[in-house]
Protein backbone atom coordinates (compact mmCIF):
# COMPACT_ATOMS: atom_id res chain seq x y z
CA UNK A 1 0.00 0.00 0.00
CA UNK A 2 1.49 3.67 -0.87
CA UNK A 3 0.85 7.01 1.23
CA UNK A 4 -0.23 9.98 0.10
CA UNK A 5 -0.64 13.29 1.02
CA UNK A 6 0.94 15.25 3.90
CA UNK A 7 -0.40 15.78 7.33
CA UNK A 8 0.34 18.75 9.02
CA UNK A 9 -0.69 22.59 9.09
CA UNK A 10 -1.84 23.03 5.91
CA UNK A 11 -4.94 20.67 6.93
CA UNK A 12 -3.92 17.59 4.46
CA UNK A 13 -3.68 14.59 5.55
CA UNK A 14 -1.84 11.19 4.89
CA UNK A 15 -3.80 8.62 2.80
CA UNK A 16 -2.77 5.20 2.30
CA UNK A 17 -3.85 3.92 -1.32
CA UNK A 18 -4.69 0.79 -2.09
CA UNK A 19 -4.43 -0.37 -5.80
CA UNK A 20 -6.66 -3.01 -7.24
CA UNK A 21 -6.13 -4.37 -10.84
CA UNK A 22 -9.26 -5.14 -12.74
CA UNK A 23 -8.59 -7.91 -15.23
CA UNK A 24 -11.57 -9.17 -17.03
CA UNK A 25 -12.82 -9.31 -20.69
CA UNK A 26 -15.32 -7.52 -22.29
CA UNK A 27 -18.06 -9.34 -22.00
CA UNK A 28 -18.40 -8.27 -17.98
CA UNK A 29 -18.57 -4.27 -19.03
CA UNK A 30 -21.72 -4.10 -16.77
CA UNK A 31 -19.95 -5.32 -13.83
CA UNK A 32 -16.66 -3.39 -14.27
CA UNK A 33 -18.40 -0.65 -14.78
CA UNK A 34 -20.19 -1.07 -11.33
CA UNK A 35 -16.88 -1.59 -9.58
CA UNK A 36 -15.64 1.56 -10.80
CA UNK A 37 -18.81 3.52 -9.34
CA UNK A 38 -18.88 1.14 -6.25
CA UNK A 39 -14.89 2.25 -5.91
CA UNK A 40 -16.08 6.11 -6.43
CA UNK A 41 -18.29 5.70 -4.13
CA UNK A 42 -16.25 4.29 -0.93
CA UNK A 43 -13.40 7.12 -1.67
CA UNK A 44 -16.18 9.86 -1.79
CA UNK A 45 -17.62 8.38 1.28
CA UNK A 46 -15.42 6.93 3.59
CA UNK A 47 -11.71 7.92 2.02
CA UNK A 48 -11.29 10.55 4.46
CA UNK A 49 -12.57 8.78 7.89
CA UNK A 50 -10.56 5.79 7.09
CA UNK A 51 -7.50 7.07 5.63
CA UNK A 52 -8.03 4.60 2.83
CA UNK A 53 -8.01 5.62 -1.19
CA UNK A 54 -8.96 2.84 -3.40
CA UNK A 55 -7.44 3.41 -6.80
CA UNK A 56 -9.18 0.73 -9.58
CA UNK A 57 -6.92 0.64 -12.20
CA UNK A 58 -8.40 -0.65 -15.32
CA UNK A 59 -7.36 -0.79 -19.17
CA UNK A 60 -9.93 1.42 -19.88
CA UNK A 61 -8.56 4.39 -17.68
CA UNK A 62 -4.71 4.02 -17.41
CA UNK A 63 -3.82 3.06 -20.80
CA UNK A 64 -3.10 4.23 -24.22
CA UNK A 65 -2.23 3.18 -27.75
CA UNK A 66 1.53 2.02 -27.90
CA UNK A 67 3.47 -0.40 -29.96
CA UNK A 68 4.95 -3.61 -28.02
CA UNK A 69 5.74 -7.44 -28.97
CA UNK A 70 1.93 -8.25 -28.13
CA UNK A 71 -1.13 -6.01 -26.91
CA UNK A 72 -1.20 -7.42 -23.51
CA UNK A 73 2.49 -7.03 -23.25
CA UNK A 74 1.98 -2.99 -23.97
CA UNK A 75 -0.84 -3.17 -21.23
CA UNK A 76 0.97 -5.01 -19.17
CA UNK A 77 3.50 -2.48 -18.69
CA UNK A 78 1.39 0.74 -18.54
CA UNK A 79 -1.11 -0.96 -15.91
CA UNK A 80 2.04 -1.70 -13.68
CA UNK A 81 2.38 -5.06 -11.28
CA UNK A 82 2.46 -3.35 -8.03
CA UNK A 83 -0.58 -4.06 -6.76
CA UNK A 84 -2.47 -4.51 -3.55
CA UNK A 85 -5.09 -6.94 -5.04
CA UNK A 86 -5.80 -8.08 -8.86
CA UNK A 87 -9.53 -9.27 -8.97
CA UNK A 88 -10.97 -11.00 -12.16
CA UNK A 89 -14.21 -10.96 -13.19
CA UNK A 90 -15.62 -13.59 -15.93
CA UNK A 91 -18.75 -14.66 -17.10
CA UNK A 92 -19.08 -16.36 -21.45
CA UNK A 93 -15.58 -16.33 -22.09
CA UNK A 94 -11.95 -16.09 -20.81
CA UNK A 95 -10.93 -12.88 -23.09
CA UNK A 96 -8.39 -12.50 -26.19
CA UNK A 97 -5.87 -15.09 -26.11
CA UNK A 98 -1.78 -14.04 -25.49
CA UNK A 99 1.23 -15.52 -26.34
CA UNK A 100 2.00 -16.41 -22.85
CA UNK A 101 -2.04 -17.56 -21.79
CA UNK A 102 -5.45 -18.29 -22.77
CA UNK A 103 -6.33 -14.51 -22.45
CA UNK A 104 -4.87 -11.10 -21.59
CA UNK A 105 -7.26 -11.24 -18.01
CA UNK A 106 -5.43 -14.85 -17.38
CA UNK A 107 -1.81 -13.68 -18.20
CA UNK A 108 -2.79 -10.71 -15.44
CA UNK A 109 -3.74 -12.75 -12.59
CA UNK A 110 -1.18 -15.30 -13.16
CA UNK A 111 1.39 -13.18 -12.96
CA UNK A 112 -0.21 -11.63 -9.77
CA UNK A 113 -0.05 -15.33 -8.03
CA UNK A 114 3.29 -16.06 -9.62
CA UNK A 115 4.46 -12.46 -7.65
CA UNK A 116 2.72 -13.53 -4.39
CA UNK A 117 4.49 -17.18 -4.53
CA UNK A 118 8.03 -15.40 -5.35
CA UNK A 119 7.28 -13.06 -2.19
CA UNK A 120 6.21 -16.24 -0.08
CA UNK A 121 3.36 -13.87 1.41
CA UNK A 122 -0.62 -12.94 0.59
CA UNK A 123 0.19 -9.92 -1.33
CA UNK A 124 -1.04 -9.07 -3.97
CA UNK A 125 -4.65 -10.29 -2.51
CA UNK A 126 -6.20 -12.38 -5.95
CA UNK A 127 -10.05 -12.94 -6.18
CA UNK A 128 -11.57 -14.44 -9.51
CA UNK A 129 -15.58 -13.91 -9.46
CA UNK A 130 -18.07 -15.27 -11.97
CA UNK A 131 -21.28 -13.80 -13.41
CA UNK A 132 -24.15 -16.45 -12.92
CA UNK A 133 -26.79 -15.02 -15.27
CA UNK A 134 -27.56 -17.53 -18.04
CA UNK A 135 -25.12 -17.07 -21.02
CA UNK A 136 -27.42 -16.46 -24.08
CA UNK A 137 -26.73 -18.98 -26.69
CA UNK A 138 -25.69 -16.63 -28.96
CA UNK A 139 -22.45 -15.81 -27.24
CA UNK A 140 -21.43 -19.25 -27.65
CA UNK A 141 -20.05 -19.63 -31.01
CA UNK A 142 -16.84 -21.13 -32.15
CA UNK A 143 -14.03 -19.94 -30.02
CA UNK A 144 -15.56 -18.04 -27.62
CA UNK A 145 -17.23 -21.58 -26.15
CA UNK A 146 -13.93 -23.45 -26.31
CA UNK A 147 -12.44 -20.53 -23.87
CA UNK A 148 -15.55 -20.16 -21.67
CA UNK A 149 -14.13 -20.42 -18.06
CA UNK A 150 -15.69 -23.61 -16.92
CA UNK A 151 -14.54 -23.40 -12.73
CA UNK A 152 -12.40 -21.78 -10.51
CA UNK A 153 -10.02 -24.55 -10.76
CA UNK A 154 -8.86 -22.42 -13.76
CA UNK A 155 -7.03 -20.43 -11.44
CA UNK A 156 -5.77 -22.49 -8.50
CA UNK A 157 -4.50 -20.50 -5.41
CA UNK A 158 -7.15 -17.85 -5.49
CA UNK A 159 -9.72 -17.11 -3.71
């Protein structure tokens, strides 16, 4: 977690911010978008009081068009890896498929467990959650079925 801010005379005072990693495709735009006002809504309310700043970072606010070896690679590196918690959200499919995994939202939260195992602690915190509404059939063509996310065994190790 990083501080901000200053306490003293000036009437600032010392936040600690927390930064959570949303990785999840777009299929779920509903739900991130609800996290972000959920987020909005705990810093406008209780930021303050509890010296706590919750800062979502997302692909859709902290990144922009670059050139890389692979798109998730140029994400990769503008969203950062030093985060508090990475959460993953899924529902009819996994996401785009990498080089390195079956999707850019799986290459994210593996490499947020592989950091936790190297620093043999519970940092960064990992959740994976999964939309339960019926998938209409239509979203189940071709590839998109073969990488629907079928159980959290997909990502062992998180909660």
């Amino acid at each position: 977690m990083a501080m901000s801010g200053a306490g003293g005379v000036d009437g600032r005072t010392t936040q600690a911010v927390f930064s959570v990693l949303l990785a999840s495709p777009s299929d779920v735009e509903g739900e991130r978008t609800a996290l972000a006002t959920n987020v909005s809504e705990f810093n406008l309310t209780w930021s303050a009081f509890l010296g706590v700043h919750v800062r979502l970072v997302a692909c859709e606010t902290h990144s922009r068009p670059d050139l890389g070896e692979y798109p998730q690679e140029v994400l990769n590196r503008q969203l950062g890896s030093n985060h508090d918690a990475v959460f993953g959200v899924f529902w009819s499919r996994l996401g785009t498929p990498t080089p390195r995994a079956g999707s850019g939202s799986e290459e994210e939260i593996v490499a947020a467990l592989d950091r936790r195992m190297e620093r043999r602690s519970r940092w960064p915190v990992v959740g994976v959650y999964y939309k339960s509404a019926p998938i209409p059939q239509d979203l189940l063509d071709g590839d998109r079925a073969a990488a629907r996310i079928s159980s959290p065994a997909t990502f062992p190790g998180c909660a």
